[in-house]
PDB file of N, CA and C in Angstrom:
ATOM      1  N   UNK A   1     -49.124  -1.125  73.039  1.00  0.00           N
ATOM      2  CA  UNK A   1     -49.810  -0.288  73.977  1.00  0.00           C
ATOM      3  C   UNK A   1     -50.063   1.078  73.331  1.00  0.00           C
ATOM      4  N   UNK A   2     -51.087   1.564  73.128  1.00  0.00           N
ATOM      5  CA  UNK A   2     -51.850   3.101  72.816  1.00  0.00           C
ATOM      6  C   UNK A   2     -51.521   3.711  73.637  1.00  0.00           C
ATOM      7  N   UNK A   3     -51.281   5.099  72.965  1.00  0.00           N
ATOM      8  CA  UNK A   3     -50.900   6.095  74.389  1.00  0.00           C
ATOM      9  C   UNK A   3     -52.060   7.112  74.246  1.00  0.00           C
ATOM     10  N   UNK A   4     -52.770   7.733  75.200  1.00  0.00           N
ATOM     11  CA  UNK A   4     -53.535   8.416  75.315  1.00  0.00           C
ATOM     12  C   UNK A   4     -53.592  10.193  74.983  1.00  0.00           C
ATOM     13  N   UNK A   5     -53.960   9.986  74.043  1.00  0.00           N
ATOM     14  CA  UNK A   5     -53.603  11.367  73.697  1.00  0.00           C
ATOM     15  C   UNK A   5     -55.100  12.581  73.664  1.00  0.00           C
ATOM     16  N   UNK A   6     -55.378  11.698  74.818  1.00  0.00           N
ATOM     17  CA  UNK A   6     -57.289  13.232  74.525  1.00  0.00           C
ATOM     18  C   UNK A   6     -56.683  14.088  75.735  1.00  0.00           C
ATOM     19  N   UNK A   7     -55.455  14.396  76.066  1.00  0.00           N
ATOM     20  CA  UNK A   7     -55.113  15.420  76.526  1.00  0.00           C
ATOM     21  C   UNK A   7     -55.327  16.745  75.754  1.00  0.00           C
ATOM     22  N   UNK A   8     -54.982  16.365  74.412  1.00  0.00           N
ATOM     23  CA  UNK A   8     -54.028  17.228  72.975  1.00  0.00           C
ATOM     24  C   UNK A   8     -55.578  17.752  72.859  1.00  0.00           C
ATOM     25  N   UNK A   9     -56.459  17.087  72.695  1.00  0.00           N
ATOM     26  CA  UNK A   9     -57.827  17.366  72.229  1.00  0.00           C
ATOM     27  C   UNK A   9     -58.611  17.962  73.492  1.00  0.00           C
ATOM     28  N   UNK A  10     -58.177  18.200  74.380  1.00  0.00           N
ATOM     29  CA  UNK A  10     -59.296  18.811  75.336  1.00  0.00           C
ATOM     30  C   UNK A  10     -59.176  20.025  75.559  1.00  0.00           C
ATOM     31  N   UNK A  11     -60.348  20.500  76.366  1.00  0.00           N
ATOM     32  CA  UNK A  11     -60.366  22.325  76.354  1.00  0.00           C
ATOM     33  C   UNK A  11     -59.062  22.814  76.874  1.00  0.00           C
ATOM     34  N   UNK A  12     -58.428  22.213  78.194  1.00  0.00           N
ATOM     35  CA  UNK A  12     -57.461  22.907  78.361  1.00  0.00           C
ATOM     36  C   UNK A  12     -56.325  23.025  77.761  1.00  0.00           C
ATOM     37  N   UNK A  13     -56.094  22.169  77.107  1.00  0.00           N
ATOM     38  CA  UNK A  13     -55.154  21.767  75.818  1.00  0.00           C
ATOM     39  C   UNK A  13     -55.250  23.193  74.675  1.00  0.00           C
ATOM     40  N   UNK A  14     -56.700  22.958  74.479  1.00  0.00           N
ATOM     41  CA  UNK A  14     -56.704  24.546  73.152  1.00  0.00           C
ATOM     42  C   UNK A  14     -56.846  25.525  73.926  1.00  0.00           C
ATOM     43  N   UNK A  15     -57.054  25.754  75.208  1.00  0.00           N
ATOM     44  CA  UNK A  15     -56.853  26.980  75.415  1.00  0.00           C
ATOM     45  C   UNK A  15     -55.802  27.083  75.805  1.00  0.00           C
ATOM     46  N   UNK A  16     -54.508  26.612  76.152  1.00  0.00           N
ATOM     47  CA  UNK A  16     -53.057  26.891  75.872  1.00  0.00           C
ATOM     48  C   UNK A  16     -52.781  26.972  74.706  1.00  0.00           C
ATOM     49  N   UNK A  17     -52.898  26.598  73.799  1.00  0.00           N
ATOM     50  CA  UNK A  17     -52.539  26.655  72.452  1.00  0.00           C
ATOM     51  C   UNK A  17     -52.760  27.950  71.801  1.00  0.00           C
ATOM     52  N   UNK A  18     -54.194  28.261  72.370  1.00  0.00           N
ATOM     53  CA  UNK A  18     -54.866  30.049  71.859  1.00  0.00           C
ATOM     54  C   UNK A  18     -54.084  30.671  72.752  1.00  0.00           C
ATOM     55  N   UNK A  19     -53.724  31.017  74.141  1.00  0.00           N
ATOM     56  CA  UNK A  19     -52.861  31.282  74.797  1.00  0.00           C
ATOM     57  C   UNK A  19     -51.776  31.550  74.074  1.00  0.00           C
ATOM     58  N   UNK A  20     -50.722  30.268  73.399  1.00  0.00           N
ATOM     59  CA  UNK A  20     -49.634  30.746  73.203  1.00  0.00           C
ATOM     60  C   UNK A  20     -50.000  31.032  72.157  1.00  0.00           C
ATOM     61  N   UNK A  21     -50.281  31.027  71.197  1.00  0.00           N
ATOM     62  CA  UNK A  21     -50.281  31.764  69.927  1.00  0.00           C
ATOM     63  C   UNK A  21     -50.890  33.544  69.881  1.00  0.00           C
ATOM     64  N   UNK A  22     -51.745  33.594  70.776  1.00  0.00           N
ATOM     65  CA  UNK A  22     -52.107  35.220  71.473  1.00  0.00           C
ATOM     66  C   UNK A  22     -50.723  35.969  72.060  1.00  0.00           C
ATOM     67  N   UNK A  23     -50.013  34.958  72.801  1.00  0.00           N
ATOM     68  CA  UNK A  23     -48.747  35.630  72.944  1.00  0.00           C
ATOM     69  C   UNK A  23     -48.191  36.205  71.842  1.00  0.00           C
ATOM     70  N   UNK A  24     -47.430  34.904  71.134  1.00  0.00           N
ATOM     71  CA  UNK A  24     -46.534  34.996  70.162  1.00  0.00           C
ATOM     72  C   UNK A  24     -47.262  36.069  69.024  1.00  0.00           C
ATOM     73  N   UNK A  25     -48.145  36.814  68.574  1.00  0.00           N
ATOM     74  CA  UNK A  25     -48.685  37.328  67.981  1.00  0.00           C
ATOM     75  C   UNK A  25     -48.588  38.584  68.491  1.00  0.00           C
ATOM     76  N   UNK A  26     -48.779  38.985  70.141  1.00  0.00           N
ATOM     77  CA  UNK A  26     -48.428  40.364  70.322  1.00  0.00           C
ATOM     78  C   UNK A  26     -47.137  40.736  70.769  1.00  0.00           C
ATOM     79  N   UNK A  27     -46.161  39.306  70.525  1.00  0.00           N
ATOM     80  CA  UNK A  27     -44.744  39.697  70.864  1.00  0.00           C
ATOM     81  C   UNK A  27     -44.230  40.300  69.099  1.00  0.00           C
ATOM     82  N   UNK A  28     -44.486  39.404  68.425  1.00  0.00           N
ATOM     83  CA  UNK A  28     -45.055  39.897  66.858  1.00  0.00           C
ATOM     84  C   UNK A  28     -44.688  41.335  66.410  1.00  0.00           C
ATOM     85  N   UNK A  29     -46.126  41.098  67.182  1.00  0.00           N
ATOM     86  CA  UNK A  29     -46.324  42.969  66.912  1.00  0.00           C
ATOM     87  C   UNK A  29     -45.429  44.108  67.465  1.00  0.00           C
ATOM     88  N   UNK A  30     -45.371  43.609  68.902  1.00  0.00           N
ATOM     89  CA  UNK A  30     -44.220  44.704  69.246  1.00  0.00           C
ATOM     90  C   UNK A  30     -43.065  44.478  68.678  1.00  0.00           C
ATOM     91  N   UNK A  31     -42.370  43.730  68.492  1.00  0.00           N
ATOM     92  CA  UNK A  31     -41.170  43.674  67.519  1.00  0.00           C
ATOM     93  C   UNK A  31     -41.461  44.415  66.547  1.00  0.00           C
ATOM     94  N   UNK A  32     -42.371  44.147  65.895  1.00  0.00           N
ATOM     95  CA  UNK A  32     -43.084  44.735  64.631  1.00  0.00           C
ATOM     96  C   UNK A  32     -42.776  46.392  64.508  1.00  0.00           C
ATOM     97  N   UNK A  33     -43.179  46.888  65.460  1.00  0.00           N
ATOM     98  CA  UNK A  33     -43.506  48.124  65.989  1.00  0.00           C
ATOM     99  C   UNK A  33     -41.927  48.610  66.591  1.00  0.00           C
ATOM    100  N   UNK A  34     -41.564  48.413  67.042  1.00  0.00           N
ATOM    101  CA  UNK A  34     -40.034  48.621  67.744  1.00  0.00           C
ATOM    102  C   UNK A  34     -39.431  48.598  65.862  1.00  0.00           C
ATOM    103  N   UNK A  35     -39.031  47.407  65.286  1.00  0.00           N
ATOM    104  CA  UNK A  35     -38.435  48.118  63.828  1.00  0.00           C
ATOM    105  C   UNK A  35     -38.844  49.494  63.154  1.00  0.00           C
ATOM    106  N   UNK A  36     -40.344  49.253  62.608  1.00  0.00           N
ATOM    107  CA  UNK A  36     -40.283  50.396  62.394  1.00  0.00           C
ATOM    108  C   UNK A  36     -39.788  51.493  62.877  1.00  0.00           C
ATOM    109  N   UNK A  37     -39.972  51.685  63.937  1.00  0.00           N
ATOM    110  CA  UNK A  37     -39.813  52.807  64.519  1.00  0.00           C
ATOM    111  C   UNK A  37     -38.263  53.276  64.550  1.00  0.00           C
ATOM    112  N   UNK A  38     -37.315  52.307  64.382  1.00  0.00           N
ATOM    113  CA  UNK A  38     -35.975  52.258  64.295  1.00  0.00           C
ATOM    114  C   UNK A  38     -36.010  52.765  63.256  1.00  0.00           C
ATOM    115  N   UNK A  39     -36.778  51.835  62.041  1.00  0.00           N
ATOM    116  CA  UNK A  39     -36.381  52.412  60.817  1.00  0.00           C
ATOM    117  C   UNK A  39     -36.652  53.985  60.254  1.00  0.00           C
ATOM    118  N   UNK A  40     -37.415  54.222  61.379  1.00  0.00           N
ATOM    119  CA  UNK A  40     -38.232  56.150  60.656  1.00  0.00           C
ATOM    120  C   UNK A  40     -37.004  56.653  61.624  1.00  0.00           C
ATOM    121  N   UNK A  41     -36.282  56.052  62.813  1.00  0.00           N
ATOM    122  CA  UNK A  41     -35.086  57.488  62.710  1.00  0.00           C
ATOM    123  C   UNK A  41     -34.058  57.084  62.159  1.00  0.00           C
ATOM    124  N   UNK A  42     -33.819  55.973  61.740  1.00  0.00           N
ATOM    125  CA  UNK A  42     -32.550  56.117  60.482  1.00  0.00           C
ATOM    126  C   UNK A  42     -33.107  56.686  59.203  1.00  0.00           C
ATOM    127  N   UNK A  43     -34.184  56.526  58.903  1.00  0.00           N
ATOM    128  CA  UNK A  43     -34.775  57.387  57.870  1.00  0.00           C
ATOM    129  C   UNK A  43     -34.715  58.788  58.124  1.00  0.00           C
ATOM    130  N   UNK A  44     -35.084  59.451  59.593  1.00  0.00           N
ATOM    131  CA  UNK A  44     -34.703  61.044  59.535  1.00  0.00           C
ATOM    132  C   UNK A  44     -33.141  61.037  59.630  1.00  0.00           C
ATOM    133  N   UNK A  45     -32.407  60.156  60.024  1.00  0.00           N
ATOM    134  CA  UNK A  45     -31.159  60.827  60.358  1.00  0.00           C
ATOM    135  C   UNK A  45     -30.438  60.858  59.112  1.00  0.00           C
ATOM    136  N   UNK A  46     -31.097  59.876  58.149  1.00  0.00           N
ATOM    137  CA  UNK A  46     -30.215  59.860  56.846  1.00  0.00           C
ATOM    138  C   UNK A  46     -30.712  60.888  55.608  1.00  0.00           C
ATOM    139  N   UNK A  47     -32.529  61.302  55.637  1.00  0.00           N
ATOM    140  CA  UNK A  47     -32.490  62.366  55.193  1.00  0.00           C
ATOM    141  C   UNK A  47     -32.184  63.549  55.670  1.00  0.00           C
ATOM    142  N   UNK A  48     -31.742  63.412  56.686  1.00  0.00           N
ATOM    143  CA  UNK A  48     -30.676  65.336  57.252  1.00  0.00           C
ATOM    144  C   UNK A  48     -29.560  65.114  57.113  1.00  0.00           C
ATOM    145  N   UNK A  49     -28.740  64.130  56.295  1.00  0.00           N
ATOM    146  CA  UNK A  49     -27.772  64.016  56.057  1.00  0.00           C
ATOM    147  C   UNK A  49     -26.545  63.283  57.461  1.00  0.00           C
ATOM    148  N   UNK A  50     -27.070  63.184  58.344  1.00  0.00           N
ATOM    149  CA  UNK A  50     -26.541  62.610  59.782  1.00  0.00           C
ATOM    150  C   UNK A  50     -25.698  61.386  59.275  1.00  0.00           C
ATOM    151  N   UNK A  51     -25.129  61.119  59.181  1.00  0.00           N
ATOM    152  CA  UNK A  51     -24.298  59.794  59.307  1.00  0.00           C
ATOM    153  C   UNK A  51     -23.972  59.308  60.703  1.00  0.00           C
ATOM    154  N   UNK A  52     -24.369  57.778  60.660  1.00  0.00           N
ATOM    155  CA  UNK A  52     -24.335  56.996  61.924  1.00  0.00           C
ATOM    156  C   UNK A  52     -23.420  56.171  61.707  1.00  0.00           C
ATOM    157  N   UNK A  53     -22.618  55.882  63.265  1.00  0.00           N
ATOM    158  CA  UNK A  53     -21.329  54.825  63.008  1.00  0.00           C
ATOM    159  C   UNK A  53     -21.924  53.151  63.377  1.00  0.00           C
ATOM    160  N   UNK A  54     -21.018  52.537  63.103  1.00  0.00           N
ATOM    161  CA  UNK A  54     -21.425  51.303  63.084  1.00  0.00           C
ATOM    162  C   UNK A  54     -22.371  50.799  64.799  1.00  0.00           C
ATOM    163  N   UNK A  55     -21.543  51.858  65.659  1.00  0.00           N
ATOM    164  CA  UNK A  55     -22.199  51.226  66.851  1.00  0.00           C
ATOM    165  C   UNK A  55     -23.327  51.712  67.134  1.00  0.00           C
ATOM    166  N   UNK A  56     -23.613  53.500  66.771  1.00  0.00           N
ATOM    167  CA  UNK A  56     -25.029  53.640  66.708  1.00  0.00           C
ATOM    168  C   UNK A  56     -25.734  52.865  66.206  1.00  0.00           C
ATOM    169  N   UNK A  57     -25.557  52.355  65.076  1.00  0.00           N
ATOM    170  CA  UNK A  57     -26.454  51.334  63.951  1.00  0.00           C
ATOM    171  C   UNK A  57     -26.877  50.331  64.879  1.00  0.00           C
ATOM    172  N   UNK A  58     -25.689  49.917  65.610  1.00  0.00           N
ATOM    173  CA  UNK A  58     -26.362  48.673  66.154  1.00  0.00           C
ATOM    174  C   UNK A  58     -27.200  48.538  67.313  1.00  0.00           C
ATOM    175  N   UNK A  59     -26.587  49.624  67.964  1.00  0.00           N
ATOM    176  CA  UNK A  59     -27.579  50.283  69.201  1.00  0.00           C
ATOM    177  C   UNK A  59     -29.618  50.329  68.825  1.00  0.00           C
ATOM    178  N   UNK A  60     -29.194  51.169  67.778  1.00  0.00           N
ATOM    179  CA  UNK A  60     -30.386  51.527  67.394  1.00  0.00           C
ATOM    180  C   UNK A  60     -31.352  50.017  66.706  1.00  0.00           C
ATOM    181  N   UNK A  61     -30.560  49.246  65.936  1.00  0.00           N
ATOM    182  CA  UNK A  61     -30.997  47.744  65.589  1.00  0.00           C
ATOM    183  C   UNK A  61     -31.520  47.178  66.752  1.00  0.00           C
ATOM    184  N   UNK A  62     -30.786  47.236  68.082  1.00  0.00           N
ATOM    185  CA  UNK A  62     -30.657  46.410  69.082  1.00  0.00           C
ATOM    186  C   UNK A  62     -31.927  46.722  70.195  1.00  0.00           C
ATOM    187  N   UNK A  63     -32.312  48.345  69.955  1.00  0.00           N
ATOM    188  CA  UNK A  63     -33.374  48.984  71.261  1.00  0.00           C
ATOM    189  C   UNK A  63     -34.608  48.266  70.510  1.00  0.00           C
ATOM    190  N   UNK A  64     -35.425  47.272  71.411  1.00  0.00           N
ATOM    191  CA  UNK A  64     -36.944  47.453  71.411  1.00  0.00           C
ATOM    192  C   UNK A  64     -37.942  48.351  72.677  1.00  0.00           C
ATOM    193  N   UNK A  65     -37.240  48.845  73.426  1.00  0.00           N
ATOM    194  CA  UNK A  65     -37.994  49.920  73.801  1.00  0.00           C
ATOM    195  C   UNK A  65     -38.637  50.992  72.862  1.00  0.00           C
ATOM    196  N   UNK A  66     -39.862  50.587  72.832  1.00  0.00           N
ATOM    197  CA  UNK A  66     -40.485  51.704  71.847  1.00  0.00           C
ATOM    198  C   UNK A  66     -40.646  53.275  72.614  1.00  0.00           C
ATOM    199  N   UNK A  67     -40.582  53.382  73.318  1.00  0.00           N
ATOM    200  CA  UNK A  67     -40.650  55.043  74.701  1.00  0.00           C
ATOM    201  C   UNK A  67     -39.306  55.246  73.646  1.00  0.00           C
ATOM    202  N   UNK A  68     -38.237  54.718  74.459  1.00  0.00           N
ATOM    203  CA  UNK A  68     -37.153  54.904  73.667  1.00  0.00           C
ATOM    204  C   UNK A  68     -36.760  55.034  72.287  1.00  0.00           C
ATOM    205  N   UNK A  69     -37.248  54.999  71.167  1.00  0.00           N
ATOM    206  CA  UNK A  69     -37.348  54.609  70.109  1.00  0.00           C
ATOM    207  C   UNK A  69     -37.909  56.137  69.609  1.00  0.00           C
ATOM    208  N   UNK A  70     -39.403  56.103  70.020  1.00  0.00           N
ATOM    209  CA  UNK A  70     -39.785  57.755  70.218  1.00  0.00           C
ATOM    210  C   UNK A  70     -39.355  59.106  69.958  1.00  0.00           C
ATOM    211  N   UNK A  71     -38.623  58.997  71.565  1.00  0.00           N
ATOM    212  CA  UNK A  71     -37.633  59.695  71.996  1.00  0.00           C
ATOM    213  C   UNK A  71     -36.596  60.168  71.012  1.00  0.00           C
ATOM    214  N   UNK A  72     -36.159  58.757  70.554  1.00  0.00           N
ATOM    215  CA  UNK A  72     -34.894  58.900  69.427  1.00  0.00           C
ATOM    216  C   UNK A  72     -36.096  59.857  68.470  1.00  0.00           C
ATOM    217  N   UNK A  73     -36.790  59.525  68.059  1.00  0.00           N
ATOM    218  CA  UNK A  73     -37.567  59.812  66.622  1.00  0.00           C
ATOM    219  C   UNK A  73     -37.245  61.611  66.917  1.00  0.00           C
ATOM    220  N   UNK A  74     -37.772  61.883  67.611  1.00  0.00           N
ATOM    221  CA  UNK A  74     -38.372  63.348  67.739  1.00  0.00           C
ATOM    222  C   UNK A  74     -37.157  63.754  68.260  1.00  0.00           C
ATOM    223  N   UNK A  75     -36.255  63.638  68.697  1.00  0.00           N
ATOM    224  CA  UNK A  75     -34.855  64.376  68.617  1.00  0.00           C
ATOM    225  C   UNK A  75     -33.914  63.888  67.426  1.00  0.00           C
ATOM    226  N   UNK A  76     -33.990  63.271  66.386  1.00  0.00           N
ATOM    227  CA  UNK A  76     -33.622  63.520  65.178  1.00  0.00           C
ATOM    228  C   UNK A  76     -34.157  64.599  64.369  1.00  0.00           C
ATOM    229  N   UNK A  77     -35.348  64.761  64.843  1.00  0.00           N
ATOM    230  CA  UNK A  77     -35.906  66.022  63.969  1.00  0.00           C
ATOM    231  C   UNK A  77     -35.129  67.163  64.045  1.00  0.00           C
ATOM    232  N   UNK A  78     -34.595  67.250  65.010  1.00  0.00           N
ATOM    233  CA  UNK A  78     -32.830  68.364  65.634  1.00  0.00           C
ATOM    234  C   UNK A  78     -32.074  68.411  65.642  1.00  0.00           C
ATOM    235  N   UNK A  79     -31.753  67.253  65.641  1.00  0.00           N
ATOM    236  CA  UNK A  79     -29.986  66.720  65.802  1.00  0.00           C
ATOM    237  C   UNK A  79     -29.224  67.375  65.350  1.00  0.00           C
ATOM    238  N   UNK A  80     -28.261  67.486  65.323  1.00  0.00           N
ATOM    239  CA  UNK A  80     -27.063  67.911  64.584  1.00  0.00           C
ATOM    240  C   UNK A  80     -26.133  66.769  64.435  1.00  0.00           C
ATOM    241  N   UNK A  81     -25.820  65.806  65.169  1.00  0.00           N
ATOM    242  CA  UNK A  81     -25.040  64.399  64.723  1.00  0.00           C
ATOM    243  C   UNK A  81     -26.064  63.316  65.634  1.00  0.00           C
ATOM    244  N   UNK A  82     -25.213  62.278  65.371  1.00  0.00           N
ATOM    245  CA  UNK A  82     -26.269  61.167  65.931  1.00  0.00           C
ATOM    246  C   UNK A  82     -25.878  60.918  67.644  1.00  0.00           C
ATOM    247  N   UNK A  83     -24.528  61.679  67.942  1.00  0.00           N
ATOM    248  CA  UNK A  83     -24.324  61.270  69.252  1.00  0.00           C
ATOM    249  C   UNK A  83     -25.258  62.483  70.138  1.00  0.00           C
ATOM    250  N   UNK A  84     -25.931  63.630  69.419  1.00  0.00           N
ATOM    251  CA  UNK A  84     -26.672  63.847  70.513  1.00  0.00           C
ATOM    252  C   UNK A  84     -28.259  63.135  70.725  1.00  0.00           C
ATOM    253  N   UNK A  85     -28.048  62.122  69.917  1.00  0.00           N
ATOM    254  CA  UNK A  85     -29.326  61.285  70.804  1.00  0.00           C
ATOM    255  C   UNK A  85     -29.046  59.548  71.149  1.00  0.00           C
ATOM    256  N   UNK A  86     -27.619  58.995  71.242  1.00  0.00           N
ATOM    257  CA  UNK A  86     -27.191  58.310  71.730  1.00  0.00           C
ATOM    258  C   UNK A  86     -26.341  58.147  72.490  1.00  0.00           C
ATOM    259  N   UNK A  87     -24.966  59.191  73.041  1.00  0.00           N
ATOM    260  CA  UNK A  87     -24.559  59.433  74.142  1.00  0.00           C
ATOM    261  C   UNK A  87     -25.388  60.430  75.119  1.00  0.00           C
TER     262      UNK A  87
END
């Protein structure tokens, strides 16, 4: 017995497929975008000499809020340690 497979091949078929791959592409990106952005304030905090403890590190690994992320960025430009922009 053949099993019918012009489901796989029909329009609504590829347009889920473009669907999910349109997703997965701007989930992508925001991930994408959330690292960096992690990575430019461990980059300011480590060129002002700031040392971060293991749990900031991970905090900061862990936020994809990019608002948040921001936020962090532009109060490293000040800081004086890392807990005034994580406590």
């Amino acid at each position: 017995m053949a099993t019918d497979l012009s489901f796989f091949r029909s329009e609504s078929a590829q347009r889920l497929r473009e669907q999910g791959l349109e997703q997965g592409r701007e989930q992508g990106l925001a991930q994408g975008r959330a690292e960096q952005a992690a990575r430019s304030v461990l980059t300011v905090l480590t060129g002002r000499g700031i040392e971060l403890s293991a749990a900031h590190r991970a905090r900061l690994a862990e936020t994809t809020d990019l608002a948040q992320l921001n936020t962090w960025l532009v109060q490293a430009l000040t800081a004086t340690r890392a807990s005034e922009l994580f406590d």
